[in-house]
Protein backbone atom coordinates (compact mmCIF):
# COMPACT_ATOMS: atom_id res chain seq x y z
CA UNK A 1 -17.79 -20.73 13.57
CA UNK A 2 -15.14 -23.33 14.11
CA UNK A 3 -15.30 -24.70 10.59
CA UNK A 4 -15.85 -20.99 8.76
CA UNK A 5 -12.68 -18.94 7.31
CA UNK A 6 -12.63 -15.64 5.83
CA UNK A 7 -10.99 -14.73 2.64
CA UNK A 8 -8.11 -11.88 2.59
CA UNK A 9 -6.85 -10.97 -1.41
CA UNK A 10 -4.15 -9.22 -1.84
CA UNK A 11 -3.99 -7.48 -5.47
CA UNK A 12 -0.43 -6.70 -6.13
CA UNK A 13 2.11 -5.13 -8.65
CA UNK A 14 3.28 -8.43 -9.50
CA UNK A 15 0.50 -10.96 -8.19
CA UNK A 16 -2.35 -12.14 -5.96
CA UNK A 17 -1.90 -13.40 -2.51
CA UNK A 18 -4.95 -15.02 -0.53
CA UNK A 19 -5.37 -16.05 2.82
CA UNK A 20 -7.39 -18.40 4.55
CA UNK A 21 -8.02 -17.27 8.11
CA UNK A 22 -10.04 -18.35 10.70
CA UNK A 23 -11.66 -16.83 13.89
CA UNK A 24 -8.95 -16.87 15.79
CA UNK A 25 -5.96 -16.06 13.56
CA UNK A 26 -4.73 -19.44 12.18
CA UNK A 27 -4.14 -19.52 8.59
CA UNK A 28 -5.74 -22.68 7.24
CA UNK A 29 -4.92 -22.10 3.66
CA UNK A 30 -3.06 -19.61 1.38
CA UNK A 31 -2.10 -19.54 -2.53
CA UNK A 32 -0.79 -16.92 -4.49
CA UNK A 33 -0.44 -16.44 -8.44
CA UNK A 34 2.03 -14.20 -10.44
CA UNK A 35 0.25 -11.67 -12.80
CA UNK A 36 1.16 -12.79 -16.44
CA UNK A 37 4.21 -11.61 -18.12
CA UNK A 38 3.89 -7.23 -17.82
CA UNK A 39 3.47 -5.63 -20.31
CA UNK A 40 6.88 -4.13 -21.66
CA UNK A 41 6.84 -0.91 -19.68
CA UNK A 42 9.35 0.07 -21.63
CA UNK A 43 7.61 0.64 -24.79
CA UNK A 44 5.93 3.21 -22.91
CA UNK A 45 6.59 7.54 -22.32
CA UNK A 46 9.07 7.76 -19.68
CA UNK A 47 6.29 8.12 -16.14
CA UNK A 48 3.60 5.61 -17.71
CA UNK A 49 2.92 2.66 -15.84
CA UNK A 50 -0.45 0.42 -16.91
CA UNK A 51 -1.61 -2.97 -16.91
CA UNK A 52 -4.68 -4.50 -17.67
CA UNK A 53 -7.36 -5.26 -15.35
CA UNK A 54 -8.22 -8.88 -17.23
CA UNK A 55 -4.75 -9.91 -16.23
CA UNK A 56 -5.44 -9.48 -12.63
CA UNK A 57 -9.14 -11.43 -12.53
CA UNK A 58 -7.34 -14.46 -14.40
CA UNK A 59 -4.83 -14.39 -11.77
CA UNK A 60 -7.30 -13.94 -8.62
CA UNK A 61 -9.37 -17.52 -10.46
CA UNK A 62 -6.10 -19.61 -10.73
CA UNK A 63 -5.22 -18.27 -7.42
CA UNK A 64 -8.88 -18.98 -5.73
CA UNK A 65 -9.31 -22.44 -7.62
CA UNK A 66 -5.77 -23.37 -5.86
CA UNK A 67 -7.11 -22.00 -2.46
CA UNK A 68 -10.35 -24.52 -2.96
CA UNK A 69 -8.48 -27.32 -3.48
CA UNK A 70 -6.43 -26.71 -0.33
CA UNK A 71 -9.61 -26.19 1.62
CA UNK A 72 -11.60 -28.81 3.58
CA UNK A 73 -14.79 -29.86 2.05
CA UNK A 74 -16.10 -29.15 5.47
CA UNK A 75 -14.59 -25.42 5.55
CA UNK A 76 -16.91 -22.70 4.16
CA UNK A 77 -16.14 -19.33 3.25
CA UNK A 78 -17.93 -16.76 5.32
CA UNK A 79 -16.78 -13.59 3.96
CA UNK A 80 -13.84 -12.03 1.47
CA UNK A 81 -12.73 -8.60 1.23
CA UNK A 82 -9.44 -7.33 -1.07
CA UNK A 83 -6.73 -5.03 -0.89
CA UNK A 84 -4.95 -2.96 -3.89
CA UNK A 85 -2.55 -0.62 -4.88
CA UNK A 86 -3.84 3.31 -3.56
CA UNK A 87 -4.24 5.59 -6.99
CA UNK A 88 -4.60 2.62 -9.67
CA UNK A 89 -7.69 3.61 -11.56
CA UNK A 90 -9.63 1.54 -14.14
CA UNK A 91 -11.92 3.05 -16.81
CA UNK A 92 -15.36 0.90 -16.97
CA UNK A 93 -17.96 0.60 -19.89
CA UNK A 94 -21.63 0.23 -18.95
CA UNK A 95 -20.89 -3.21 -19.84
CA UNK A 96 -18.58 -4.01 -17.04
CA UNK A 97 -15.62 -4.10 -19.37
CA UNK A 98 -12.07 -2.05 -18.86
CA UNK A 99 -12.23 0.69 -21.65
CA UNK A 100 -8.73 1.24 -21.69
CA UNK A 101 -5.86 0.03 -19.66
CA UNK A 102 -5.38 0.76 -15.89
CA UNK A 103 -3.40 3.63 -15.21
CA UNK A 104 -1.20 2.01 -11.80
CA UNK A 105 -0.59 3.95 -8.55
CA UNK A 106 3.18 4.97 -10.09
CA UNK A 107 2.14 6.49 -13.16
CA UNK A 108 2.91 9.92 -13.10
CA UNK A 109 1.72 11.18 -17.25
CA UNK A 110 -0.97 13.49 -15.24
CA UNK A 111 1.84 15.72 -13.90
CA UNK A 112 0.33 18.40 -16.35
CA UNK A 113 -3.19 18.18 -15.19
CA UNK A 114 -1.88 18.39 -11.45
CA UNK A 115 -1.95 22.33 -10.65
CA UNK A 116 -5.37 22.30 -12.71
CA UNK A 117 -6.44 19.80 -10.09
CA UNK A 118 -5.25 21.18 -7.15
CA UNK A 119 -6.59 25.13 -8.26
CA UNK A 120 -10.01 23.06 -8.11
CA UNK A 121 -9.57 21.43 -5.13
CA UNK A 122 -7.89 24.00 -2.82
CA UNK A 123 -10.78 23.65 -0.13
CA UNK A 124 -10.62 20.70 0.24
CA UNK A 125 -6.97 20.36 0.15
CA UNK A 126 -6.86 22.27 3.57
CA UNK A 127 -10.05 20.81 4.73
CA UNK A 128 -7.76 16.90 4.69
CA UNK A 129 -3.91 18.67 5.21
CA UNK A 130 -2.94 17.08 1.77
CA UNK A 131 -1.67 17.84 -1.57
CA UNK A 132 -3.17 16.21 -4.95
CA UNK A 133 0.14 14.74 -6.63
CA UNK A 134 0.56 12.43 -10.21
CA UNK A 135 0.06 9.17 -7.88
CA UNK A 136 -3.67 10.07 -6.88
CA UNK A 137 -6.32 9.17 -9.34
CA UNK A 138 -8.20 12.45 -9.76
CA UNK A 139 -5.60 13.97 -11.85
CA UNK A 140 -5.25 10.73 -14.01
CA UNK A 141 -9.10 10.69 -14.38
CA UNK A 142 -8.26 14.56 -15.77
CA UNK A 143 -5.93 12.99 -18.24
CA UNK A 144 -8.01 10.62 -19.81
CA UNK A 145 -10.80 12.84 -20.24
CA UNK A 146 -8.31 15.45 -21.80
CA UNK A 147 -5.79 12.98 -23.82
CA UNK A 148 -8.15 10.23 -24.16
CA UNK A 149 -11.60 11.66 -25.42
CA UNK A 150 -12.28 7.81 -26.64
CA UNK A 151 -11.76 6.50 -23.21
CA UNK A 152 -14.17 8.61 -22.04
CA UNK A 153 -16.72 8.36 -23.89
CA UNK A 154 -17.37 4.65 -23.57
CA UNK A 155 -16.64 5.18 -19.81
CA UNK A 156 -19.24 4.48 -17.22
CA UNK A 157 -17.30 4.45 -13.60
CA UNK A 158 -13.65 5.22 -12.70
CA UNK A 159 -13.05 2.42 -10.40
CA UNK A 160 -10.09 1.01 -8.51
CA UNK A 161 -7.89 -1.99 -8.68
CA UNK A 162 -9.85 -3.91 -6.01
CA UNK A 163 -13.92 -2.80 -6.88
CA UNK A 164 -12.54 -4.69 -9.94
CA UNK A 165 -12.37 -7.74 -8.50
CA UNK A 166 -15.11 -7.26 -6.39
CA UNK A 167 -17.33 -6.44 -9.29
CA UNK A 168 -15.96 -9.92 -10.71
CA UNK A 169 -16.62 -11.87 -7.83
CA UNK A 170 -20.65 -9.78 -7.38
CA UNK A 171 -21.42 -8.19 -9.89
CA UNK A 172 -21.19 -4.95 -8.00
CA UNK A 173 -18.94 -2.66 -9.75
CA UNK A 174 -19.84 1.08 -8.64
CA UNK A 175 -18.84 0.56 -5.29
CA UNK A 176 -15.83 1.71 -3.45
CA UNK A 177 -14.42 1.94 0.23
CA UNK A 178 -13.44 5.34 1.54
CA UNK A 179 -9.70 4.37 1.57
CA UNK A 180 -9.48 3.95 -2.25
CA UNK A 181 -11.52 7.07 -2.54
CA UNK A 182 -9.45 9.35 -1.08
CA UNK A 183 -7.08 9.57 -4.14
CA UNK A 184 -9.79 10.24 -6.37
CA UNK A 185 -11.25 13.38 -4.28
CA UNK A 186 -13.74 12.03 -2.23
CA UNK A 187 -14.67 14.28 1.28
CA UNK A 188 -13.59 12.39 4.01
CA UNK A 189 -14.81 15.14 6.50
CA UNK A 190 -17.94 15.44 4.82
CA UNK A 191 -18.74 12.06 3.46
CA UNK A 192 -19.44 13.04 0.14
CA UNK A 193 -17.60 13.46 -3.52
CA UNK A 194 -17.54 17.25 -3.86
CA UNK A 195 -18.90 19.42 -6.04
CA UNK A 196 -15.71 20.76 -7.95
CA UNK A 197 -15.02 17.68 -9.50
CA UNK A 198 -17.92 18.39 -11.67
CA UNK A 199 -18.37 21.86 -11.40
CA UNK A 200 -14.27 22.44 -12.39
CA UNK A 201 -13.35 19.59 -13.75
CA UNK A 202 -16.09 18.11 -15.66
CA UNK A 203 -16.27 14.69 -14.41
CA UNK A 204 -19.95 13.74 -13.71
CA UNK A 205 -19.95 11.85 -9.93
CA UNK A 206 -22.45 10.12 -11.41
CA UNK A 207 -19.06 8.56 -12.78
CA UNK A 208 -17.61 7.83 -9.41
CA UNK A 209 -18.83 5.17 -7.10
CA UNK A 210 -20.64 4.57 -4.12
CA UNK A 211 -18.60 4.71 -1.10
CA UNK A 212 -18.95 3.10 2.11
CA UNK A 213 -16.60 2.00 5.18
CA UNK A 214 -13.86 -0.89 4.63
CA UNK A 215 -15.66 -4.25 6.23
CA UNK A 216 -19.05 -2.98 4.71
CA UNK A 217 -21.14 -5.79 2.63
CA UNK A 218 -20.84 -4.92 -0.85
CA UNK A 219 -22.81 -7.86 -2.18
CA UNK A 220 -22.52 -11.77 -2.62
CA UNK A 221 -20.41 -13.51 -4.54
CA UNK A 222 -22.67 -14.71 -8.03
CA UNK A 223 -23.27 -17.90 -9.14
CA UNK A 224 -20.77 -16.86 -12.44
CA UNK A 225 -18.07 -16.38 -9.99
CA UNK A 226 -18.87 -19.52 -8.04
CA UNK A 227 -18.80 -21.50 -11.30
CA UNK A 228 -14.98 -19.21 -12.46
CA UNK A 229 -13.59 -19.25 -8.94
CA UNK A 230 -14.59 -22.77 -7.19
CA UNK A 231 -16.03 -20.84 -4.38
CA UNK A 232 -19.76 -21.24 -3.16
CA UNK A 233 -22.04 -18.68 -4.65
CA UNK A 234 -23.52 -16.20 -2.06
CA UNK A 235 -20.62 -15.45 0.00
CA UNK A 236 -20.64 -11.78 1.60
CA UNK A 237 -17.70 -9.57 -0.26
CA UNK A 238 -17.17 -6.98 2.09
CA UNK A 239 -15.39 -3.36 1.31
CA UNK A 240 -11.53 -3.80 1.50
CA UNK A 241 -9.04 -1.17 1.51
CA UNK A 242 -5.50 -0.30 0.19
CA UNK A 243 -2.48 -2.42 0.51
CA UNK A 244 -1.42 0.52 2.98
CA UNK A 245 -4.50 0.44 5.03
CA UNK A 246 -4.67 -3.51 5.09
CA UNK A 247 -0.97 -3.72 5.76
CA UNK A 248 -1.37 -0.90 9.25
CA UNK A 249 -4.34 -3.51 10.04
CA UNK A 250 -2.53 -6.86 9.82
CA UNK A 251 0.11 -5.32 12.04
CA UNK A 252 -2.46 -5.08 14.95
CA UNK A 253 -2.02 -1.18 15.32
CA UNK A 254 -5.55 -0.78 14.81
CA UNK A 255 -6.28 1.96 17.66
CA UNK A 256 -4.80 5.81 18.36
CA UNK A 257 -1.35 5.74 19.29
CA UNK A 258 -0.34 2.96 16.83
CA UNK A 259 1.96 3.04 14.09
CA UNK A 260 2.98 0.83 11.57
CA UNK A 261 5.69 0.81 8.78
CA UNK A 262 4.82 -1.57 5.60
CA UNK A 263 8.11 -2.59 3.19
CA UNK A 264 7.24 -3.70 0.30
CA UNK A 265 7.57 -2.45 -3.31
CA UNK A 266 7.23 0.84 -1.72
CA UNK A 267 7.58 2.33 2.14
CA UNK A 268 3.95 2.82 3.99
CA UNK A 269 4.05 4.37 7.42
CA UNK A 270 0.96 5.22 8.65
CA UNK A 271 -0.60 5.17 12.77
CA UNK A 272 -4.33 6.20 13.77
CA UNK A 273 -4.63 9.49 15.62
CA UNK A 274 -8.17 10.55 17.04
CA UNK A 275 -7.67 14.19 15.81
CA UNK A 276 -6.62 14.98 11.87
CA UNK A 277 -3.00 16.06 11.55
CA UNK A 278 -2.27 18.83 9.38
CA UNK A 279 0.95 18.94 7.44
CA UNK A 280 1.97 22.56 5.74
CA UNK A 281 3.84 20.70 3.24
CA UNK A 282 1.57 18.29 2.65
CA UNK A 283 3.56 15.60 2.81
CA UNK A 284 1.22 12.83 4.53
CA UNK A 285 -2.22 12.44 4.04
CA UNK A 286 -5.18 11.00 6.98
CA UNK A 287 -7.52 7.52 5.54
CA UNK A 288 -10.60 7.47 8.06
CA UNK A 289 -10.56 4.86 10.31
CA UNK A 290 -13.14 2.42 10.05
CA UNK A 291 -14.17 3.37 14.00
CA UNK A 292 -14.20 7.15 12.99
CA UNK A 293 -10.66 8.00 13.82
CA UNK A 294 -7.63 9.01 11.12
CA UNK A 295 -5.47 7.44 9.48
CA UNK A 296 -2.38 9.62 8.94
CA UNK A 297 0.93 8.43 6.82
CA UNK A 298 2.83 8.55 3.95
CA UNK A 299 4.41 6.77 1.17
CA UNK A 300 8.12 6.97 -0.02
CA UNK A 301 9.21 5.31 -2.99
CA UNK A 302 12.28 3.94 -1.30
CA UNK A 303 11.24 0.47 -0.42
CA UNK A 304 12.43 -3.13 -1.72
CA UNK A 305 11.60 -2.04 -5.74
CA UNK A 306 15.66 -1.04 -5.70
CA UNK A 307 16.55 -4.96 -4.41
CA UNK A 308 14.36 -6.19 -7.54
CA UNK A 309 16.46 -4.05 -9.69
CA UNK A 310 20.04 -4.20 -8.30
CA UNK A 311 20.11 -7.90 -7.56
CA UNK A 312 17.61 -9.52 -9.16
CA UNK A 313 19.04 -13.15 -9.66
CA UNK A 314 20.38 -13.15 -6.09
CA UNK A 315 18.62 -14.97 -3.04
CA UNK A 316 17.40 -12.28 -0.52
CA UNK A 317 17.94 -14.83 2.16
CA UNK A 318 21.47 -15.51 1.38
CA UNK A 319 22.06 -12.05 0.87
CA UNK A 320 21.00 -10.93 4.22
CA UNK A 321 23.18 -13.33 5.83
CA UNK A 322 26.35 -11.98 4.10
CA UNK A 323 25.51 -8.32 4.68
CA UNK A 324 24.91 -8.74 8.61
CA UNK A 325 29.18 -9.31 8.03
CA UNK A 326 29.17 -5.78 6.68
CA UNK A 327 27.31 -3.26 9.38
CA UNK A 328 27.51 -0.72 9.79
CA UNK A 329 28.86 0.13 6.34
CA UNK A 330 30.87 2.89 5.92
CA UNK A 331 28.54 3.79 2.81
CA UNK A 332 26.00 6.12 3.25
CA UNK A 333 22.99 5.23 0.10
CA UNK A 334 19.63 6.76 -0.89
CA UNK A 335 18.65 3.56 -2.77
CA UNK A 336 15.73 5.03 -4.96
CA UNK A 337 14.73 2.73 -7.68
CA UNK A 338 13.42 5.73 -9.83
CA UNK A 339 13.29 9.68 -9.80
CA UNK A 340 11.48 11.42 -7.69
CA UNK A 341 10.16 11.01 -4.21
CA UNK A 342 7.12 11.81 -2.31
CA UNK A 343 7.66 10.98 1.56
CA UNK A 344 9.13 11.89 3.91
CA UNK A 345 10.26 15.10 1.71
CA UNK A 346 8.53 15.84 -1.79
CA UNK A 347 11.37 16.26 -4.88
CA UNK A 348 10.04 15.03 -8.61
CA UNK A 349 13.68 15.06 -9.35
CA UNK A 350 15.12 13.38 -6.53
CA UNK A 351 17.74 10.57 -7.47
CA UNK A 352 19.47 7.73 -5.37
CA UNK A 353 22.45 8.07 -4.31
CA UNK A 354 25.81 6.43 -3.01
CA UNK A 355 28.81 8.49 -1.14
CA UNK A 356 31.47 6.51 -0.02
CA UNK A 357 33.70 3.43 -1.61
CA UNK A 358 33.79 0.05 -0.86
CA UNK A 359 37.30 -1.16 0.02
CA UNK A 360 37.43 -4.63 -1.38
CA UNK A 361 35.87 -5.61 -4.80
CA UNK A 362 35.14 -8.51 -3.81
CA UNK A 363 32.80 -7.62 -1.07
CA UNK A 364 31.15 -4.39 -3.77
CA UNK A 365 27.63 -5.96 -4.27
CA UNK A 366 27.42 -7.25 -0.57
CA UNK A 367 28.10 -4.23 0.98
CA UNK A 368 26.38 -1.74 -1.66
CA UNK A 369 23.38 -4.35 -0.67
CA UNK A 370 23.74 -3.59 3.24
CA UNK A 371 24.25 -0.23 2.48
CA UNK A 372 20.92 0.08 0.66
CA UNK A 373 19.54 -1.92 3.99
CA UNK A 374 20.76 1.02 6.38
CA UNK A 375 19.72 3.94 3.45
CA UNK A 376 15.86 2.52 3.78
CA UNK A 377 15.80 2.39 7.31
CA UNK A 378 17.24 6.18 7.41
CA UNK A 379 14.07 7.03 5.04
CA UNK A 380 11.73 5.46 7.84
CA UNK A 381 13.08 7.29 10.95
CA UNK A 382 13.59 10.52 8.76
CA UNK A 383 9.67 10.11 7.97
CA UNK A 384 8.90 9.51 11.79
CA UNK A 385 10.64 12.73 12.81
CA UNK A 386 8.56 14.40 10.15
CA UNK A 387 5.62 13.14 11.63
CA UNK A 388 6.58 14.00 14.71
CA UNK A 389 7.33 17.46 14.13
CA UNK A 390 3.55 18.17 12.93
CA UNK A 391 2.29 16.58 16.15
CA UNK A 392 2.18 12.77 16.06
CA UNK A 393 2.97 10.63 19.28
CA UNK A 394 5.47 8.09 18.08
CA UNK A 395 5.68 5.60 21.12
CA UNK A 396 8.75 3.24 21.75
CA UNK A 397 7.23 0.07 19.48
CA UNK A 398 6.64 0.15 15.67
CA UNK A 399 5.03 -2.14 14.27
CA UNK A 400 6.39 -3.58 11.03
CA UNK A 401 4.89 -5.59 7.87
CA UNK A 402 5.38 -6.39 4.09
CA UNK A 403 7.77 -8.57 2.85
CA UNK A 404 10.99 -6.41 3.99
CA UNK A 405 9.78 -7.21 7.45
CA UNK A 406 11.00 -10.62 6.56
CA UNK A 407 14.73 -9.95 6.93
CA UNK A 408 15.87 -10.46 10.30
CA UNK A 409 19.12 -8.41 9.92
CA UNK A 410 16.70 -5.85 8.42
CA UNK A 411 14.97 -5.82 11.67
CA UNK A 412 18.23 -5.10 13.00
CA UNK A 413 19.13 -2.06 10.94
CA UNK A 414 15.74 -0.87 11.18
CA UNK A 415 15.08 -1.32 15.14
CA UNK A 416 18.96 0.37 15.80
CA UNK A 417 18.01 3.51 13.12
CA UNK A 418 14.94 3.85 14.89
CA UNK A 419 16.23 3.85 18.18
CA UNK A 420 12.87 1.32 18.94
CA UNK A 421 12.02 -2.08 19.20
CA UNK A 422 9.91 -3.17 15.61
CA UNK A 423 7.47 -5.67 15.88
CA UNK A 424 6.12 -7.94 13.58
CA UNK A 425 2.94 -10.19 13.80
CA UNK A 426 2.69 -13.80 13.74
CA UNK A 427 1.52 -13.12 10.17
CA UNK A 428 2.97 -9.74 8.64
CA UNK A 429 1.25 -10.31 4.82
CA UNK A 430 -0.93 -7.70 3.53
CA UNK A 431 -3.44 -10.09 2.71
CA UNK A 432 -3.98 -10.68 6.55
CA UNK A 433 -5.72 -7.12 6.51
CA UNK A 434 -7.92 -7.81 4.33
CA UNK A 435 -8.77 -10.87 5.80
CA UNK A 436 -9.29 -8.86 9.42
CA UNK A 437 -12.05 -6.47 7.40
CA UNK A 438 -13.69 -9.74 6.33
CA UNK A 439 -13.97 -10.88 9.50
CA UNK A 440 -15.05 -7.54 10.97
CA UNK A 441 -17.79 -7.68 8.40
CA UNK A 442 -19.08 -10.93 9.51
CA UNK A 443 -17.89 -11.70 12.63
CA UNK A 444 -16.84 -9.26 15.21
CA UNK A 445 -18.45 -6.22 14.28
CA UNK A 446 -16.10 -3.83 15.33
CA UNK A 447 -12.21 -3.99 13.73
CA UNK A 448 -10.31 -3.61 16.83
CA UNK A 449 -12.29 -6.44 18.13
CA UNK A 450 -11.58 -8.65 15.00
CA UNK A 451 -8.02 -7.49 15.45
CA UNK A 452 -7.92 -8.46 19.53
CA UNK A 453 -8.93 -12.25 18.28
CA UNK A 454 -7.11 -12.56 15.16
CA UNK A 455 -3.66 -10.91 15.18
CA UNK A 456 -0.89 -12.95 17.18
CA UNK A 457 2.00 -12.00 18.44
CA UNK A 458 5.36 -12.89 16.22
CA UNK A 459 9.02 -11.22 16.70
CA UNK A 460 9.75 -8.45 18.32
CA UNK A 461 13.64 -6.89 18.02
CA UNK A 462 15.18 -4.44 20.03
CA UNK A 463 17.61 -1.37 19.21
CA UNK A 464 21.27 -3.09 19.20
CA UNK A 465 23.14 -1.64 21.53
CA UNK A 466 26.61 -2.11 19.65
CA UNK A 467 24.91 -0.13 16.71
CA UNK A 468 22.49 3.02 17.99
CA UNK A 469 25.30 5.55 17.85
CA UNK A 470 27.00 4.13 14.72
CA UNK A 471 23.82 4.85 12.98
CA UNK A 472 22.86 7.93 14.83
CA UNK A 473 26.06 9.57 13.84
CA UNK A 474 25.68 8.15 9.78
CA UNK A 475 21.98 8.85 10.11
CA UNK A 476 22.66 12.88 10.29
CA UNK A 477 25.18 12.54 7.46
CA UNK A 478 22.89 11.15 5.51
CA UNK A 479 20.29 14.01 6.17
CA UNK A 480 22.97 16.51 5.47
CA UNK A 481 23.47 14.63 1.88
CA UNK A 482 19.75 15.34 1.19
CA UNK A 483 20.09 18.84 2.15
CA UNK A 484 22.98 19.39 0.12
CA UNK A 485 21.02 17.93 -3.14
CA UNK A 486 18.17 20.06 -2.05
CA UNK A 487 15.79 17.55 -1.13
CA UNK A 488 15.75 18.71 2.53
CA UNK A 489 15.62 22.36 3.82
């Protein structure tokens, strides 16, 4: 087992990211590959977001054929499994081909079709203690069968962003894991796609795929792939999850009691309870845990997307080091990228914001950049007391992932909002999760046990002393600002 690695792919807004990972942790390879140039969102309704699926199997082959030529000769792949955004759906012929362009996780156009949706599903909706929103990929499904009568017709499966690839690398296209399924309706209690999505909807489930458990065998990869990719043909492609999912997993909280937040584009939280949590608002949602436990969490738009936009010829590095000058700022910012939000409160119309001025305009961008620092780590501990408040057990140790976890004076902010020490893995990527499935699949059996042998250790940084009650006191002012915009009751 000594020369074997597993594959983790992360499919991402902007790229691929694979990992090379052995049986005990080390990362023997990696490579990662931009997407091509986006398409120019711009030319699109205000709320549309697509891109299209070809773009991301062109950038998962450069990326794999790097990762070969990085590899050992002696080094074999013994299993792969993927990650991708949760809600991206992609319309397939019977030929295997996208019929129309994927609809991505942040594409809201099915706001219409929403209540329609959630009339249908209201069983189920308190069955799982969630809400259907325009992320989830039910109601876009709704929308292309109502605006898109051509994309309908030539469609086959609704599939997600990572059965994609999978169905590139086997062949296998109808098959999903029970993460990615959740958006699209699927009965996690019940194991089944219910009946009202045909019944009330009109969307055979003869249009829906398979589902089985992330670190399941899917199939192998094909000797087409093998011959596209550089890999060996018959490797084992097991079930992966979404970038949410794999991120909690790469963070080692893999059993009850565990939380993790993941900064990336977006803010994941989610932690693994034994029982399902219920929230009246329905402002989390519960993934089953591989082991038969739940998955509870939520995503808020506020994550790094506002850092792309605000500063986007600026070196993260060198801008962390001038903002640990500025805090605490005496700003108080709700640094959301775009309207609306969707965790840890629900607003469509909710809107950044900045109270306060900077005294020097010298120091403006530096300290409007801390300030968005501290406003992203008040989203995280707001979401936390919302969790607890409907009955989670939030210990004294998050753990932390995604690229934000990067930022040591991040870490800072984030451990002295929380009031806890955060604590990031040897290896924090995304892709890491996937790669722990894989070797679940293959190896260990069981994913706590794959996560036991595989995640190490890494940084760990406690509540600053100097800084608890500065933020504590800003912390409630910012809540009050949310309450006074109406985004809190």
């Amino acid at each position: 087992m000594s020369t074997q690695v597993v594959l983790g792919i992360d499919l991402g807004t902007q790229g691929v990211r694979i990992l090379a990972v052995n049986p005990t942790g080390s990362i023997i390879a990696s490579a990662s590959e931009r997407l091509p140039l986006p398409l120019d969102q711009s030319a699109l309704p205000d709320g549309w977001v697509e891109q299209d699926a070809h773009d991301w199997w062109s950038a998962t082959v450069a990326c794999l054929r790097s990762l070969a030529a990085k590899l050992n000769p002696a080094v074999s792949v013994a299993g792969i499994a993927i990650d991708s955004t949760s809600g991206t759906i992609v319309p397939l012929t019977a030929a295997q081909e996208p019929s129309g362009m994927a609809l991505m996780y942040n594409d809201v156009r099915s706001a219409e079709y929403v209540p329609l949706v959630r009339h249908a599903a209201t069983a189920l909706e308190q069955r799982l203690g969630y809400a259907f929103n325009a992320s989830f990929a039910l109601p876009k499904i709704v929308w292309m069968r109502h605006k898109r009568g051509d994309i309908s017709a030539r469609t086959m499966c609704y599939i997600h962003a990572a059965d994609y690839i999978v169905g590139k690398l086997t062949g296998v296209y109808d098959v999903t894991d029970y993460s990615n399924a959740l958006k699209t309706g699927y009965d996690l209690i019940e194991n089944r796609w219910p009946s009202f999505i045909a019944d009330e909807l009109g969307i055979s489930t003869s249009q829906l795929p398979k589902v089985v458990a992330p670190g399941q065998i899917i199939g192998n990869t094909t000797l087409q792939a093998a011959a596209e990719t550089s890999l060996a043909s018959g490797i084992p492609v097991m079930a992966g999850a979404t970038d949410g999912t794999a991120a909690q997993l790469a963070s080692g909280a893999v059993e009850p009691g565990a939380w993790n937040s993941s900064l990336g584009t977006t803010l994941v939280i989610k932690g693994i309870t034994r029982e399902l949590l219920h929230d009246p608002l329905h402002r989390i949602y519960s993934h089953r845990h591989p082991a038969g436990w739940w998955m509870p969490g939520g995503a808020s738009n506020t994550g790094c997307e506002w850092i792309v936009r605000d500063h986007p010829d600026q070196e993260p590095a060198l801008l962390d080091t001038l903002a640990a000058g500025h805090i605490p700022t005496g700003l108080l910012r709700y640094p959301l990228a775009r309207t609306g939000e969707r965790f840890p409160f629900i607003n469509a119309q909710a809107a950044g914001f900045t109270v306060g001025r900077v005294a020097t305009t010298d120091a403006a961008s530096t300290v409007t950049y801390a300030a968005g620092l501290e406003g992203t780590a008040y989203i995280e501990r707001l979401a936390y007391e919302v969790l607890q408040r409907i009955g989670a057990a939030i210990g004294d140790r998050i753990h932390v992932t995604g690229g934000g976890s990067k930022s040591r004076v991040w870490l800072r902010i984030r451990a002295s909002v929380l009031n806890r020490a955060v604590v990031r893995p040897h290896c924090s990527e995304t892709a890491m999760g996937a790669a722990l499935l894989a070797a679940a699949g293959c190896w260990y059996g069981a994913l706590a046990d794959a996560a036991k042998a595989m995640v190490r250790p890494g940084m760990s940084v406690e509540p600053d002393l100097t800084l608890v009650n500065a933020y504590d006191e800003r912390y409630k002012r910012f809540c009050e600002q949310l309450r006074l915009r109406g985004y809190l009751q």
